[in-house]
Protein backbone atom coordinates (compact mmCIF):
# COMPACT_ATOMS: atom_id res chain seq x y z
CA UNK A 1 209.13 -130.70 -23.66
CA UNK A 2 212.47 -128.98 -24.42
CA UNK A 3 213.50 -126.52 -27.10
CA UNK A 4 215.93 -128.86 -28.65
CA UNK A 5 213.35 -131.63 -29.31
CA UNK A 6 211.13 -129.23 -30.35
CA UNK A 7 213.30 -127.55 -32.19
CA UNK A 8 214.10 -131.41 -33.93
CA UNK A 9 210.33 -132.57 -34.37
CA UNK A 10 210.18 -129.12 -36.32
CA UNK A 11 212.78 -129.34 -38.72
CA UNK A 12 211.80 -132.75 -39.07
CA UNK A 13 208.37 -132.05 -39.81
CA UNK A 14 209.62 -129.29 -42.70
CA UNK A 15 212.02 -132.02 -43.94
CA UNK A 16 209.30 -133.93 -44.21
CA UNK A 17 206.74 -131.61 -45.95
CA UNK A 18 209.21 -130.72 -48.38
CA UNK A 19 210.46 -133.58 -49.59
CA UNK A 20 206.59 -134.74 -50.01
CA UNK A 21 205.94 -131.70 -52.33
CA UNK A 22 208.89 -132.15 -54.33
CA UNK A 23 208.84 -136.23 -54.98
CA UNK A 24 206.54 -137.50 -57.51
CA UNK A 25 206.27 -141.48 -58.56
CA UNK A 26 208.25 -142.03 -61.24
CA UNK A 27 205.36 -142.79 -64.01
CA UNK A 28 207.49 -145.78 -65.49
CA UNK A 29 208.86 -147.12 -61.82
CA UNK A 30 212.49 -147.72 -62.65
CA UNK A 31 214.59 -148.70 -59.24
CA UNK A 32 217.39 -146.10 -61.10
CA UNK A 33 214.84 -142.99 -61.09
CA UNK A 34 216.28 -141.66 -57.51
CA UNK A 35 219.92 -142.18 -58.29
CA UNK A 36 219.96 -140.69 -61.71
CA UNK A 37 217.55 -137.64 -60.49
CA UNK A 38 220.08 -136.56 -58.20
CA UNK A 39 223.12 -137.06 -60.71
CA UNK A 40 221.39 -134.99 -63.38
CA UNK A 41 219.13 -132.93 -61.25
CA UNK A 42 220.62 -132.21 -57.88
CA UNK A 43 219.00 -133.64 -54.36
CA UNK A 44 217.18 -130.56 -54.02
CA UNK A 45 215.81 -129.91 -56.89
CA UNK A 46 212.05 -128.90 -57.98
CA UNK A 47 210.92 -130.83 -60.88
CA UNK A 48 207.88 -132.56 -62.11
CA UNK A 49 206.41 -135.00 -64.80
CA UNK A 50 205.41 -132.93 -67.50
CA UNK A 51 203.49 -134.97 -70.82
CA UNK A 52 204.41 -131.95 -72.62
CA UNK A 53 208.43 -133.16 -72.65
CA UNK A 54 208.32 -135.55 -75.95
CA UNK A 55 210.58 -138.22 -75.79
CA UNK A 56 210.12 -140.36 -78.90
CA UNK A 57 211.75 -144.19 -79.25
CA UNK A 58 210.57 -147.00 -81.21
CA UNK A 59 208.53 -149.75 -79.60
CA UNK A 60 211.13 -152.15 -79.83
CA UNK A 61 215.05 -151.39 -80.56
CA UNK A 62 215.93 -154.46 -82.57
CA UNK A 63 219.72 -152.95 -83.22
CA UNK A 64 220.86 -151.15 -79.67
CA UNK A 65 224.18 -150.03 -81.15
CA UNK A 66 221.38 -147.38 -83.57
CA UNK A 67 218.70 -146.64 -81.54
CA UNK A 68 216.77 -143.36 -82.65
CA UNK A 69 215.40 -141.10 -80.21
CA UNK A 70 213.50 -137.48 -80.62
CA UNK A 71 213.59 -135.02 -77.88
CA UNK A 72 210.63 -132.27 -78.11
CA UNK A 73 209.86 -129.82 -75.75
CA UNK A 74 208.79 -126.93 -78.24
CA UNK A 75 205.27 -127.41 -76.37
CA UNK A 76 206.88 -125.96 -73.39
CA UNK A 77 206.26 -121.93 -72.25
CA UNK A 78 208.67 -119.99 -70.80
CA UNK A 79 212.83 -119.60 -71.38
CA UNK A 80 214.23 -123.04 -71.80
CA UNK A 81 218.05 -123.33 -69.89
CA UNK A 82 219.31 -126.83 -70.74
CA UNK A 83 217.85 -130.21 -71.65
CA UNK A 84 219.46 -133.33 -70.11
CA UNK A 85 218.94 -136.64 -71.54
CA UNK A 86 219.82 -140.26 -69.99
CA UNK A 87 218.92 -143.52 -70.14
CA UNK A 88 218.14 -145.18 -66.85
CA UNK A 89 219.95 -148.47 -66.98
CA UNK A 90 222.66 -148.09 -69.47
CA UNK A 91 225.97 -148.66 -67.64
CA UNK A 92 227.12 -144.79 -69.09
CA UNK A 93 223.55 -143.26 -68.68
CA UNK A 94 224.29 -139.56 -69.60
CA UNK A 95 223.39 -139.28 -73.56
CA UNK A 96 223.53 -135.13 -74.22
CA UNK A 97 223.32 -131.95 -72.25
CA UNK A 98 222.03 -129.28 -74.70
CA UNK A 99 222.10 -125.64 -74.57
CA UNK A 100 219.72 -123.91 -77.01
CA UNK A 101 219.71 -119.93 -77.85
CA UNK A 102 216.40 -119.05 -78.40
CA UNK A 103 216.66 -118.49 -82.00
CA UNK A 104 216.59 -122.62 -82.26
CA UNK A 105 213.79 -124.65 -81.32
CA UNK A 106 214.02 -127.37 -78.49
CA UNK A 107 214.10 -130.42 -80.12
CA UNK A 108 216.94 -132.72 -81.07
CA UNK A 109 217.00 -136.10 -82.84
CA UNK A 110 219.98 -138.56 -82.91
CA UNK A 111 220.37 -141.83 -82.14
CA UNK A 112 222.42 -143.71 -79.27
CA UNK A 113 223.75 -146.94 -77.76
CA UNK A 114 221.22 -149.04 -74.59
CA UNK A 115 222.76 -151.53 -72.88
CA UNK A 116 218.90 -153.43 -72.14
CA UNK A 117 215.68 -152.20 -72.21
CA UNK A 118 215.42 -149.22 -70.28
CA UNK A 119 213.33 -145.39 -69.37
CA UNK A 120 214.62 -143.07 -71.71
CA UNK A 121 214.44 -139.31 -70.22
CA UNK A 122 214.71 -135.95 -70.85
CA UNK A 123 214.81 -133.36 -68.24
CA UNK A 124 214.12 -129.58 -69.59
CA UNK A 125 214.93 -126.61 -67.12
CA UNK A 126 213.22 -123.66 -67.45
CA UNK A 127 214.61 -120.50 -66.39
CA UNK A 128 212.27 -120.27 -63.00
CA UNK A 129 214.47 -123.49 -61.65
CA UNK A 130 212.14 -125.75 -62.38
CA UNK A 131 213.12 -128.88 -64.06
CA UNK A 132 210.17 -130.86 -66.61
CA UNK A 133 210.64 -134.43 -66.94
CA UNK A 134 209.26 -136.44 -70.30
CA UNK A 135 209.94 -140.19 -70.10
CA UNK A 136 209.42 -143.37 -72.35
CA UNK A 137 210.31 -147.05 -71.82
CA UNK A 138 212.72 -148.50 -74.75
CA UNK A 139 212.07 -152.29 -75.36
CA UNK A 140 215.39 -153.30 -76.55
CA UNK A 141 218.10 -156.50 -77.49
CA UNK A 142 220.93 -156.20 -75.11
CA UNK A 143 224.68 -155.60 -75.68
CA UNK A 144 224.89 -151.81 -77.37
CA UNK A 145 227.28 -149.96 -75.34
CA UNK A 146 229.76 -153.15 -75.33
CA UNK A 147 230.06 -153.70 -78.89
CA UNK A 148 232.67 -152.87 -80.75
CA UNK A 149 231.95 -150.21 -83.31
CA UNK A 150 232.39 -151.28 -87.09
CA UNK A 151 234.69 -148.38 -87.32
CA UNK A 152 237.78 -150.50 -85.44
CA UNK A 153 237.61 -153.43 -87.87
CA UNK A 154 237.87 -151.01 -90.41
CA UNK A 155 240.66 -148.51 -91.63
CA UNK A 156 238.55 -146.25 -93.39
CA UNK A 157 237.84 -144.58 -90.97
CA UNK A 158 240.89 -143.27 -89.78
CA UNK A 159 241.22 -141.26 -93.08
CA UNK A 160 237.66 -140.05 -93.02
CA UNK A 161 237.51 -139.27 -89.15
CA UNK A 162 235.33 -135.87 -88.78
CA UNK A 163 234.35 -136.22 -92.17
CA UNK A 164 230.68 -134.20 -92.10
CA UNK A 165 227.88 -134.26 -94.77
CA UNK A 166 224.78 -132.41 -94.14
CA UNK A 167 221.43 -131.33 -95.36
CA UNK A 168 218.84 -128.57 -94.88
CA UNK A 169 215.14 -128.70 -95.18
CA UNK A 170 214.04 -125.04 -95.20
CA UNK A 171 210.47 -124.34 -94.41
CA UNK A 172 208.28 -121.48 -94.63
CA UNK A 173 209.41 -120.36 -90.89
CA UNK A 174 211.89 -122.20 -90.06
CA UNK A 175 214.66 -124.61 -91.15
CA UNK A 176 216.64 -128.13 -90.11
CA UNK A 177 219.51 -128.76 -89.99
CA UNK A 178 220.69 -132.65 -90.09
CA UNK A 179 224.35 -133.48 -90.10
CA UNK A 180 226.44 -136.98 -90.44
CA UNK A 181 230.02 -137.07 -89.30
CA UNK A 182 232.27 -140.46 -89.13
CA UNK A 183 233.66 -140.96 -85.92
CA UNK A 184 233.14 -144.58 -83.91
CA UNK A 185 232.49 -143.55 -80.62
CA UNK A 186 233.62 -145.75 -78.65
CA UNK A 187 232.58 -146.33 -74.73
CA UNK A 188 235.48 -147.29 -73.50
CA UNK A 189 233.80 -150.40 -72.73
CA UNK A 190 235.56 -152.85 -74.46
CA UNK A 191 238.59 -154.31 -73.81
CA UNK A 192 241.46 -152.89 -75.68
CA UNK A 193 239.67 -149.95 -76.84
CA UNK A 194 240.05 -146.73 -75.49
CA UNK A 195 236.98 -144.26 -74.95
CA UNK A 196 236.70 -142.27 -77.91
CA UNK A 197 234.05 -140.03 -78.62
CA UNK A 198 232.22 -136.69 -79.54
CA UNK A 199 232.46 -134.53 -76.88
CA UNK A 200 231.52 -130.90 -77.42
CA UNK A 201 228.63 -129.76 -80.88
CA UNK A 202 228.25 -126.33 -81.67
CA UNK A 203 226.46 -124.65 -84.09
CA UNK A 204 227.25 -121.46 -84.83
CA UNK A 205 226.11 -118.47 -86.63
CA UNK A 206 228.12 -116.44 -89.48
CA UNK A 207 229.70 -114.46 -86.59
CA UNK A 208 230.87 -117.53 -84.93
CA UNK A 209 228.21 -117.13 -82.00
CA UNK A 210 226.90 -120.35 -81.01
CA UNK A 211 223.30 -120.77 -80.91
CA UNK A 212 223.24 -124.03 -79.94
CA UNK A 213 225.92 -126.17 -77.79
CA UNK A 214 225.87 -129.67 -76.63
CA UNK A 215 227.85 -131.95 -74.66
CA UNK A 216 227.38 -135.65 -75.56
CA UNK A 217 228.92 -138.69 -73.88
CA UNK A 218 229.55 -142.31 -75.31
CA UNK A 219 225.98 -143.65 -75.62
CA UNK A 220 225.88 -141.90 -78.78
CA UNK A 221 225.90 -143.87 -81.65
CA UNK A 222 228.72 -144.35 -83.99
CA UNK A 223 228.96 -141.89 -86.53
CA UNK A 224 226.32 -139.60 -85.02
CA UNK A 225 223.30 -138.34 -87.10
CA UNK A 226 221.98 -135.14 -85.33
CA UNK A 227 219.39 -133.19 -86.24
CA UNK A 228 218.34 -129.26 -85.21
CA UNK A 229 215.38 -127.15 -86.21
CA UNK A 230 216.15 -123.49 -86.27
CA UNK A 231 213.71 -120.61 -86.12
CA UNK A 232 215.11 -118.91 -89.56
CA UNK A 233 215.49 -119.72 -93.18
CA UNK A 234 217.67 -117.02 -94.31
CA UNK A 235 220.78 -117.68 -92.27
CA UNK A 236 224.38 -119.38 -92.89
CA UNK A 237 225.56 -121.26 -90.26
CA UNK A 238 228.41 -124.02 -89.49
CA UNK A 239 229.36 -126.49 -87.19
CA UNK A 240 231.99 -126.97 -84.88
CA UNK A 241 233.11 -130.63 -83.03
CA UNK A 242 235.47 -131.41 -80.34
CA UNK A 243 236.34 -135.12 -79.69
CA UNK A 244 237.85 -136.63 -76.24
CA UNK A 245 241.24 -136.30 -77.92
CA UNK A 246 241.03 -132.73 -78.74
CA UNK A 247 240.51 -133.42 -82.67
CA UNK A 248 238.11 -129.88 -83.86
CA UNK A 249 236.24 -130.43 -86.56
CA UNK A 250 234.20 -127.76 -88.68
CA UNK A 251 231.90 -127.83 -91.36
CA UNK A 252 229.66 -124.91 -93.15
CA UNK A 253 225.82 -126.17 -93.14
């Protein structure tokens, strides 16, 4: 046999073996699971299904323009990096990319926009490379990233765009933070309307050091409710927005 097909049935083999030990079945079998894995994760990268990632939804979404979701991986050891979160079949999947400092816990509630019913995921990577995957199916009416948001029937809003109102629930360890700010979000979807949206959250210490930072994209719901859970109760902090259109926003919590 020659060197060069031995050489090929080799590298084939290892090809092979390693794509094998780094592809597991996709627990809720969406045909979108391979495309999105290698938008979000890379081709190459090392991952697994991991019951530990929490990825709450209701069992049915009955208004898909307001669907809640709660992302939990505080049951998760070791430095977290990011946590990416998308819905398989939405026609924008990417929802967030969030950064957390580890003075905040890793979990984040808000909710978004689905399209249909669809896998709702959130991929946590862990500062070894490896990404964890928590998934959930979303049984939902269709239509919620094409809908107008009330916001553009409306003028009110144009006053009252980045207006924030907030709340915290101190504990006896840590603290949430929960935040409301008007602003329609809009997917760029609908004819006529422009995409419009949220695009950079920061919250930020007294000093102005950001202990957590996220980067949403349209499938957030209008007028975003977001929620973070902090591992202090002693602390002043504030938030900081960026919109699409460059509009800042900031707001003491």
């Amino acid at each position: 046999m020659k060197i060069t097909t031995i050489l090929t049935l080799c590298l084939s083999f290892m090809l092979s073996a390693g794509l094998q030990a780094n592809s597991q079945a996709d627990p809720l079998n969406s045909v979108m699971w391979d495309y999105n894995r290698q938008i979000f994760l890379g081709n190459n990268a090392e991952y697994v299904f991991d019951d530990r990632i929490k990825v709450g939804v209701p069992q049915f979404a009955e208004d898909p323009t307001q669907v809640p979701v709660d992302i939990d991986a505080t049951a998760l050891t070791g430095e977290i990096v990011r946590i990416v979160s998308w819905a398989d079949m939405n026609p924008i999947q990417h929802i967030f990319t969030y950064y957390p400092h580890p003075d905040v816990l890793p979990k984040v509630s808000m909710r978004i926009k689905v399209q249909q019913a669809t896998p709702v995921r959130a991929a946590v990577l862990t500062k070894d490379g490896v990404w964890h995957i928590g998934s959930s199916w979303l049984e939902a009416a269709g239509g919620g990233c094409t809908t107008p948001s009330v916001g553009n029937a409306d003028p009110y809003w144009e006053s009252h765009l980045g207006e924030t109102k907030s709340r915290v629930f101190k504990g006896a360890q840590s603290s949430r933070y929960k935040f409301r700010v008007i602003h329609p979000m809009d997917t760029g979807l609908v004819g006529s309307i422009p995409e419009f949206f949220i695009q950079q959250v920061e919250l930020r210490d007294k000093s102005g050091r950001a202990l957590a930072r996220m980067e949403l994209s349209p499938p957030v719901s209008e007028n975003p409710v977001i929620t973070f859970d902090l591992r202090t109760t002693d602390a002043k902090h504030h938030l900081w927005l960026r919109d699409n259109n460059g509009n800042e926003f900031e707001k003491a919590l």
